[in-house]
PDB file of N, CA and C in Angstrom:
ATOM      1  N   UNK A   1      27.093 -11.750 -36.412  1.00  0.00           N
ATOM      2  CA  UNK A   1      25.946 -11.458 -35.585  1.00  0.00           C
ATOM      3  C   UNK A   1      25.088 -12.720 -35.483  1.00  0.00           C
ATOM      4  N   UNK A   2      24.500 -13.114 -34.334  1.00  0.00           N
ATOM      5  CA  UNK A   2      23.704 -14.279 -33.970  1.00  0.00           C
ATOM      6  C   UNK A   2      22.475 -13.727 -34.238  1.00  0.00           C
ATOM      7  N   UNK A   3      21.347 -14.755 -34.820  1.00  0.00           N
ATOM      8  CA  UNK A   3      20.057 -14.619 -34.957  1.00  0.00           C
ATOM      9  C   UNK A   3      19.762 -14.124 -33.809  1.00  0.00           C
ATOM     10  N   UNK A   4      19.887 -14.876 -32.290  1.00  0.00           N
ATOM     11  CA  UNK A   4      19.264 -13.247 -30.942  1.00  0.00           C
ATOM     12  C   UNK A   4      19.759 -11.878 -31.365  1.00  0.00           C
ATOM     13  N   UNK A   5      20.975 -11.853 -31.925  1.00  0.00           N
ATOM     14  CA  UNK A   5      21.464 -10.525 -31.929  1.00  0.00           C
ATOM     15  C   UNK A   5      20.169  -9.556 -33.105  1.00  0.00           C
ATOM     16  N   UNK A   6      20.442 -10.584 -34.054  1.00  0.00           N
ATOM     17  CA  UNK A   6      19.482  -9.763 -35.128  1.00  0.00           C
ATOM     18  C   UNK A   6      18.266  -9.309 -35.003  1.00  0.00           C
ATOM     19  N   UNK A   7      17.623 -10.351 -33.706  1.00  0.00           N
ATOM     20  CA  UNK A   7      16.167 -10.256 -33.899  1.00  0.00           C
ATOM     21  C   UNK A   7      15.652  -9.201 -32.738  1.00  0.00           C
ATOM     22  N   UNK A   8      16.851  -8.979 -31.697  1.00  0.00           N
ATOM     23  CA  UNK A   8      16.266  -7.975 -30.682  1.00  0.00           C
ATOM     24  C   UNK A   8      17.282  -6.816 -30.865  1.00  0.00           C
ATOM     25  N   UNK A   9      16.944  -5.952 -30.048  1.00  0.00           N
ATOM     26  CA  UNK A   9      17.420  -4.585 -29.719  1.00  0.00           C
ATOM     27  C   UNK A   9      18.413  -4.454 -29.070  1.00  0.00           C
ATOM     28  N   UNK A  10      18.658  -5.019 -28.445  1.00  0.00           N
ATOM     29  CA  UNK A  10      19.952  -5.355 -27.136  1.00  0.00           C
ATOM     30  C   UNK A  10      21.161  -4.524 -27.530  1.00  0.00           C
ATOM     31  N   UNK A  11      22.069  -4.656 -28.501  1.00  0.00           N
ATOM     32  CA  UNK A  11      22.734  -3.756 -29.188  1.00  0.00           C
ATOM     33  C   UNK A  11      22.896  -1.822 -29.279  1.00  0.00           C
ATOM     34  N   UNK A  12      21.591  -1.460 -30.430  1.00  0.00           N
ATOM     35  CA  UNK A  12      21.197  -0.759 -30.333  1.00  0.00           C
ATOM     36  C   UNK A  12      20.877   0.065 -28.707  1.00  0.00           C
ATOM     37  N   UNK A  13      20.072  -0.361 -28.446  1.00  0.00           N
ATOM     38  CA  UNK A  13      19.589   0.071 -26.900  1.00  0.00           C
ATOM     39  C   UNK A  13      20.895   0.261 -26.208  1.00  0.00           C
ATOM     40  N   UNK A  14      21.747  -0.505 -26.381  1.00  0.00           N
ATOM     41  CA  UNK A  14      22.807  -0.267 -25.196  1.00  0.00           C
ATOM     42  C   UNK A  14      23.877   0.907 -26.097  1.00  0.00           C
ATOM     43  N   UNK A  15      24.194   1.308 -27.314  1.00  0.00           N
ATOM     44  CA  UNK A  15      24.521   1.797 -27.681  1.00  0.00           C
ATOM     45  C   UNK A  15      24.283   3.536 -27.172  1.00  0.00           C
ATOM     46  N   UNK A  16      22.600   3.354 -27.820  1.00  0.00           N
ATOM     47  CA  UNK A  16      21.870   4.345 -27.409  1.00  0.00           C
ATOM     48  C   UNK A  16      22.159   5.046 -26.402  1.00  0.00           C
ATOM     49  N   UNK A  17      22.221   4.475 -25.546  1.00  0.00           N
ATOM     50  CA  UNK A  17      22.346   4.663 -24.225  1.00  0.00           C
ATOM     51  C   UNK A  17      23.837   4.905 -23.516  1.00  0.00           C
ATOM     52  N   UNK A  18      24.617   4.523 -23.964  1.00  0.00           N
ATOM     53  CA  UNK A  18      26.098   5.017 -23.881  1.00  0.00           C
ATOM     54  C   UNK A  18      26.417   5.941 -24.207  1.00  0.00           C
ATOM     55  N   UNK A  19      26.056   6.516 -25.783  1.00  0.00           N
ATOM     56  CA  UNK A  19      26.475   7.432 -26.356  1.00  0.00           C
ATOM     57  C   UNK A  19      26.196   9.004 -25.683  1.00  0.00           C
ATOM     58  N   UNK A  20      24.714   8.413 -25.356  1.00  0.00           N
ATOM     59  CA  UNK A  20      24.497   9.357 -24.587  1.00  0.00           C
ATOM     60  C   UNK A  20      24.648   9.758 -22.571  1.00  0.00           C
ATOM     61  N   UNK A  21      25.593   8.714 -22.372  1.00  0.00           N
ATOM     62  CA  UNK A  21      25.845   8.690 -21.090  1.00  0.00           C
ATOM     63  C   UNK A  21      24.350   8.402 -19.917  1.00  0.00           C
ATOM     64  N   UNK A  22      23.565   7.320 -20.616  1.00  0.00           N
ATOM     65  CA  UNK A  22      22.765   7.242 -20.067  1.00  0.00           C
ATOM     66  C   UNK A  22      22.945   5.517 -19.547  1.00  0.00           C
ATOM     67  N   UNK A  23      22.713   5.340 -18.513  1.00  0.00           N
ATOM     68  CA  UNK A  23      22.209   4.071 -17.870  1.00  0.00           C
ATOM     69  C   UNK A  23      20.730   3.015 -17.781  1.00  0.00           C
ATOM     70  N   UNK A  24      20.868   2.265 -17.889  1.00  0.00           N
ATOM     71  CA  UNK A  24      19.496   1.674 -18.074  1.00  0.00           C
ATOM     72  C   UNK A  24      18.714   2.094 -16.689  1.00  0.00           C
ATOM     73  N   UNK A  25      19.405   2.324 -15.605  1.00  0.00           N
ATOM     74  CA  UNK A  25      18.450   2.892 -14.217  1.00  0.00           C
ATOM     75  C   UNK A  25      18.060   4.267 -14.776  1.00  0.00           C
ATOM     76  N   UNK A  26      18.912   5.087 -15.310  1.00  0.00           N
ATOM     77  CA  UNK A  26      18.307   6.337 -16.356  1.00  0.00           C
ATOM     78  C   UNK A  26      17.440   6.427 -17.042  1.00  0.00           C
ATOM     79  N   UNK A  27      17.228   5.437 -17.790  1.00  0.00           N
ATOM     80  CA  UNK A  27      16.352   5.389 -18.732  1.00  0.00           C
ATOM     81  C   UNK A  27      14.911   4.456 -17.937  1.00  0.00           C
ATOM     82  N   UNK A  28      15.168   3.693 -17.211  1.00  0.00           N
ATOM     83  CA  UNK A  28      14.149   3.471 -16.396  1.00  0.00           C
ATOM     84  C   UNK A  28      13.340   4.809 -15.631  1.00  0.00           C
ATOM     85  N   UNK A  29      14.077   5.393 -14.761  1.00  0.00           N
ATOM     86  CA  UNK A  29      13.864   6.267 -14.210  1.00  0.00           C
ATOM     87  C   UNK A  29      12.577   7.357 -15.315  1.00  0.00           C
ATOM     88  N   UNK A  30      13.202   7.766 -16.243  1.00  0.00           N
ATOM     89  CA  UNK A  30      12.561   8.639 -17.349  1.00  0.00           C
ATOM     90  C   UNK A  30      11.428   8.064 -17.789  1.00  0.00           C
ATOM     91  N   UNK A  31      11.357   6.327 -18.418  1.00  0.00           N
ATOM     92  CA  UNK A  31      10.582   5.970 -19.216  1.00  0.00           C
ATOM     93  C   UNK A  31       9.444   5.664 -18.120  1.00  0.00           C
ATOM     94  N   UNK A  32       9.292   5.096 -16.350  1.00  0.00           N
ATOM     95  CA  UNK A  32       8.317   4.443 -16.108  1.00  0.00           C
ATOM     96  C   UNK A  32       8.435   2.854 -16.206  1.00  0.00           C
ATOM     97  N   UNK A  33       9.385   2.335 -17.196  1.00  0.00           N
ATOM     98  CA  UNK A  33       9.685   1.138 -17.097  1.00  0.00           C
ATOM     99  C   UNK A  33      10.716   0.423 -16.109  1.00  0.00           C
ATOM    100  N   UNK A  34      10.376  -0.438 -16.068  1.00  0.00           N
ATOM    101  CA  UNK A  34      11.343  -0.806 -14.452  1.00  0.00           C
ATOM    102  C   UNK A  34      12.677  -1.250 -15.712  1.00  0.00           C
ATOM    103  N   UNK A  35      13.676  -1.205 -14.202  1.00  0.00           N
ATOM    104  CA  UNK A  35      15.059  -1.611 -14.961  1.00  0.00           C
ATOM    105  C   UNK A  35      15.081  -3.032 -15.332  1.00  0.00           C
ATOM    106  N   UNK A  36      14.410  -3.977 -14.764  1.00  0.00           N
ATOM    107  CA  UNK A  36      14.465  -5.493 -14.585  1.00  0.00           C
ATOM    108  C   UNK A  36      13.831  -5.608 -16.204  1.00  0.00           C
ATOM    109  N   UNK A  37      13.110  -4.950 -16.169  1.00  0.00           N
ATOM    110  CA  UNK A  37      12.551  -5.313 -18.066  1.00  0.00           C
ATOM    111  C   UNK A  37      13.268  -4.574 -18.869  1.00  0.00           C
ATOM    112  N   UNK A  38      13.705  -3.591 -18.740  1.00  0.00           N
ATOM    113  CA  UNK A  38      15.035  -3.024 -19.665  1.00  0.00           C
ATOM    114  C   UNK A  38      16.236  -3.863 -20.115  1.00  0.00           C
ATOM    115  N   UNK A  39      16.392  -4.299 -19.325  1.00  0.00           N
ATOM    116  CA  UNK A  39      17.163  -5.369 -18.914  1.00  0.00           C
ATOM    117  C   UNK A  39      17.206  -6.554 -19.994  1.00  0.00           C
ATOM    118  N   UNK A  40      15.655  -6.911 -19.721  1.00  0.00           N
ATOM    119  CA  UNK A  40      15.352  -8.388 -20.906  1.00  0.00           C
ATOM    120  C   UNK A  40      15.686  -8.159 -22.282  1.00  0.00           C
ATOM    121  N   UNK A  41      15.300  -6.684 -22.493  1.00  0.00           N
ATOM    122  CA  UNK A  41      15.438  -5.810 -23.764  1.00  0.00           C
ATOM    123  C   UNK A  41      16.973  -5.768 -24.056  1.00  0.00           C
ATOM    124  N   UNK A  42      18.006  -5.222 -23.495  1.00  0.00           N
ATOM    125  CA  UNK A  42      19.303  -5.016 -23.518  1.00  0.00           C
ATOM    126  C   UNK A  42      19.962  -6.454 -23.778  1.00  0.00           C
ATOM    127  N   UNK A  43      19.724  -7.626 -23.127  1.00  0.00           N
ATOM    128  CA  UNK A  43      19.761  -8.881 -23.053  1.00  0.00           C
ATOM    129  C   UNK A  43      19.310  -9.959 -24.609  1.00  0.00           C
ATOM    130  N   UNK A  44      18.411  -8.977 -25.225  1.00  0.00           N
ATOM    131  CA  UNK A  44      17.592  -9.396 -26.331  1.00  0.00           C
ATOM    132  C   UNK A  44      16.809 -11.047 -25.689  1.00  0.00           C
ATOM    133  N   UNK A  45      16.364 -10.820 -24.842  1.00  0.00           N
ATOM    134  CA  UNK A  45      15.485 -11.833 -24.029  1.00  0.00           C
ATOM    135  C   UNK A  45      14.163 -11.894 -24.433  1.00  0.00           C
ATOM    136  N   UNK A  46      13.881 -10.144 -24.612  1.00  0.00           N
ATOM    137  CA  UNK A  46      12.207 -10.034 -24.773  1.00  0.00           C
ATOM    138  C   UNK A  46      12.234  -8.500 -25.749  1.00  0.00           C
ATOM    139  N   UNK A  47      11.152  -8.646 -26.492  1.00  0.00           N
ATOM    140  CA  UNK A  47      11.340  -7.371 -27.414  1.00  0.00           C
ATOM    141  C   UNK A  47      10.169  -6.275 -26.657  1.00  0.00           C
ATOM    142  N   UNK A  48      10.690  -4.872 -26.547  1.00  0.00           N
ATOM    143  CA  UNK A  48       9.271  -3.913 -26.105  1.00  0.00           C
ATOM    144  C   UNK A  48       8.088  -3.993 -27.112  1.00  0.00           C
ATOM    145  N   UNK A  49       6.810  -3.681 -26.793  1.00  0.00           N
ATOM    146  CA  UNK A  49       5.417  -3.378 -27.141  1.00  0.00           C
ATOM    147  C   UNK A  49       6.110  -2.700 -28.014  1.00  0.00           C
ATOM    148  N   UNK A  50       4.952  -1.783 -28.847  1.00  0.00           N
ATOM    149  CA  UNK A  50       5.094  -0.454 -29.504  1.00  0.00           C
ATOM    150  C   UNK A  50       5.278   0.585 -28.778  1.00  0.00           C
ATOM    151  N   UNK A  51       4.581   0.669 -27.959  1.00  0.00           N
ATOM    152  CA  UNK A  51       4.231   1.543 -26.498  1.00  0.00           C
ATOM    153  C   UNK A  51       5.569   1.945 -25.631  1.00  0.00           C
ATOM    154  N   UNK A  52       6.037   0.751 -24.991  1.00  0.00           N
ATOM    155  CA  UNK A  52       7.307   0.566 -24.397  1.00  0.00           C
ATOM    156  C   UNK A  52       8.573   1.257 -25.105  1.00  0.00           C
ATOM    157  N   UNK A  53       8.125   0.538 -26.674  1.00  0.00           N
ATOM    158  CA  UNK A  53       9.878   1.305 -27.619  1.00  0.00           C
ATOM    159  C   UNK A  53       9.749   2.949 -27.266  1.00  0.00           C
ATOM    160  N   UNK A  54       8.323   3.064 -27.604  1.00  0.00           N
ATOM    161  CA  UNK A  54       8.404   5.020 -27.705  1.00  0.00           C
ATOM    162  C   UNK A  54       8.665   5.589 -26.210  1.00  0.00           C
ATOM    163  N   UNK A  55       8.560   4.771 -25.221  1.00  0.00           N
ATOM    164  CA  UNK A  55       8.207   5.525 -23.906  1.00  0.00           C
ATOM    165  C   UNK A  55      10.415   5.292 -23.908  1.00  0.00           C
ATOM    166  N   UNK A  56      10.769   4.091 -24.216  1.00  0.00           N
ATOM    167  CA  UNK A  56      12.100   4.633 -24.344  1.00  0.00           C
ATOM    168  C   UNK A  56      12.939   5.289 -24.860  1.00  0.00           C
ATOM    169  N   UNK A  57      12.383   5.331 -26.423  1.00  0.00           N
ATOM    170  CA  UNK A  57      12.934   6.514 -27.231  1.00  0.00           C
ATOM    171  C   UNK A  57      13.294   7.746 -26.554  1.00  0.00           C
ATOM    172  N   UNK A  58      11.698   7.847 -26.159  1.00  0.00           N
ATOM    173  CA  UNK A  58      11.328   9.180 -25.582  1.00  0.00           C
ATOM    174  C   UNK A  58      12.678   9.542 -24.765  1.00  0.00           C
ATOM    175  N   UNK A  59      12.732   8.766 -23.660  1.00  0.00           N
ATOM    176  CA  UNK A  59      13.319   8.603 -22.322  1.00  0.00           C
ATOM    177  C   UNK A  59      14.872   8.638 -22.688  1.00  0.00           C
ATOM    178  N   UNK A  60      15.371   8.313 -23.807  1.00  0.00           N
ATOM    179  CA  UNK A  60      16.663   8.255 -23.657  1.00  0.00           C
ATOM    180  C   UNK A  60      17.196   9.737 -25.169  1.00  0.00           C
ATOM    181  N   UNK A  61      15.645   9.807 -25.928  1.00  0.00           N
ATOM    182  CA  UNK A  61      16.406  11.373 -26.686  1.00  0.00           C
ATOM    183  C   UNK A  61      16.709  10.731 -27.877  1.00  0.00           C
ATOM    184  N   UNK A  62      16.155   9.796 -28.149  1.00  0.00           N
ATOM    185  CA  UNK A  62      16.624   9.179 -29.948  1.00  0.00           C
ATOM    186  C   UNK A  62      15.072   9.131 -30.479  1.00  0.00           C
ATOM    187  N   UNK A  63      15.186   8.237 -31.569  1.00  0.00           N
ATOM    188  CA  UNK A  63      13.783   7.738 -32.321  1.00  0.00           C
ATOM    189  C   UNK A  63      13.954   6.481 -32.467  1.00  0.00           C
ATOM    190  N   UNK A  64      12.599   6.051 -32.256  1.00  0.00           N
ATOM    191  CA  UNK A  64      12.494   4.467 -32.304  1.00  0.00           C
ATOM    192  C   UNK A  64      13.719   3.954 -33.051  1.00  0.00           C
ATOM    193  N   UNK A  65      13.703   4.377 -34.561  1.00  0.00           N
ATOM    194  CA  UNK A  65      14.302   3.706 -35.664  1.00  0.00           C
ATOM    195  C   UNK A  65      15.716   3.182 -35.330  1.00  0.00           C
ATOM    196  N   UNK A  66      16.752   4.385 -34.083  1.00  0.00           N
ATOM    197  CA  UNK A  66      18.202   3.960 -33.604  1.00  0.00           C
ATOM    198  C   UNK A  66      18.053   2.787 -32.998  1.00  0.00           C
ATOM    199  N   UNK A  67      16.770   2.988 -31.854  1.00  0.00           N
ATOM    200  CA  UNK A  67      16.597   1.667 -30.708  1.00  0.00           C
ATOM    201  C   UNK A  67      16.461   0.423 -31.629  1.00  0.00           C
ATOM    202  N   UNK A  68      15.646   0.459 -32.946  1.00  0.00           N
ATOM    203  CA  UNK A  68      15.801  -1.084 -33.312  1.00  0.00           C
ATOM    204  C   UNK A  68      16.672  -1.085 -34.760  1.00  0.00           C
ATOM    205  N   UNK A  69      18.000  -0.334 -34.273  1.00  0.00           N
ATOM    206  CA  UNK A  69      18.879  -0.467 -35.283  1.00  0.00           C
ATOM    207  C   UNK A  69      18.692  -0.309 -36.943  1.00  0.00           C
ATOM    208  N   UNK A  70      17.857   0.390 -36.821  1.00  0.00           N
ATOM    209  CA  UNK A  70      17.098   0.496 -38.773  1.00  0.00           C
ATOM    210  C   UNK A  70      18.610   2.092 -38.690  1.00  0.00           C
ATOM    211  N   UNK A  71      19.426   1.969 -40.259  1.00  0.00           N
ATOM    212  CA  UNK A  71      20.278   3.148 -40.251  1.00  0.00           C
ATOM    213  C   UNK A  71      20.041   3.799 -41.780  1.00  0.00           C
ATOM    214  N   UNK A  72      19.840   5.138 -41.708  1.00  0.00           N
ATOM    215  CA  UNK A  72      19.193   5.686 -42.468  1.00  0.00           C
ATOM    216  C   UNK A  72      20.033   5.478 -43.829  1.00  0.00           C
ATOM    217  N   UNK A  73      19.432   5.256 -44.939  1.00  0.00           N
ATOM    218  CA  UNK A  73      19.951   4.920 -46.180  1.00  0.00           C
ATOM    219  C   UNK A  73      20.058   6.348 -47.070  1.00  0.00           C
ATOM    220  N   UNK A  74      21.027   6.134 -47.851  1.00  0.00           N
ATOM    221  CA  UNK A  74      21.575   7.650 -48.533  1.00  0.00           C
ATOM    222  C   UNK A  74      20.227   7.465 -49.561  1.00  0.00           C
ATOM    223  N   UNK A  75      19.748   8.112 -50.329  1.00  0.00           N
ATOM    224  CA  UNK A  75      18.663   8.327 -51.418  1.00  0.00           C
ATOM    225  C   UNK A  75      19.796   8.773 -53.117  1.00  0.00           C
TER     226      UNK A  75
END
């Protein structure tokens, strides 16, 4: 994994979004965010606000934590 890879979402997000048969015009569509900045995000170009992550969470049916790749640890 490349330091861009590590440091943005790009991954995750596109994962997200597959799994669930969703498209970034989908998830645009839902969140209010245009696709062109989804985009930067998917790209790991530019990271979302706080604001932005939840309005995509929201929009695509996960929790923040999948979008920026955090995976839940056994206890």
């Amino acid at each position: 994994m490349t330091p861009a890879e590590r440091s943005g979402i790009g991954t995750p997000l596109v994962e997200a979004c597959r799994s669930r048969g969703l498209t970034l015009a989908d998830v645009a569509r839902r969140s209010g965010i245009h696709e062109s900045q989804l985009s930067f995000y998917s790209n790991n170009r530019r990271m979302p606000s706080v604001a932005n992550l939840v309005q995509i969470a929201d929009a695509i049916g996960c929790s923040t934590d999948e979008i920026l790749g955090r995976r839940k640890w056994a206890t």
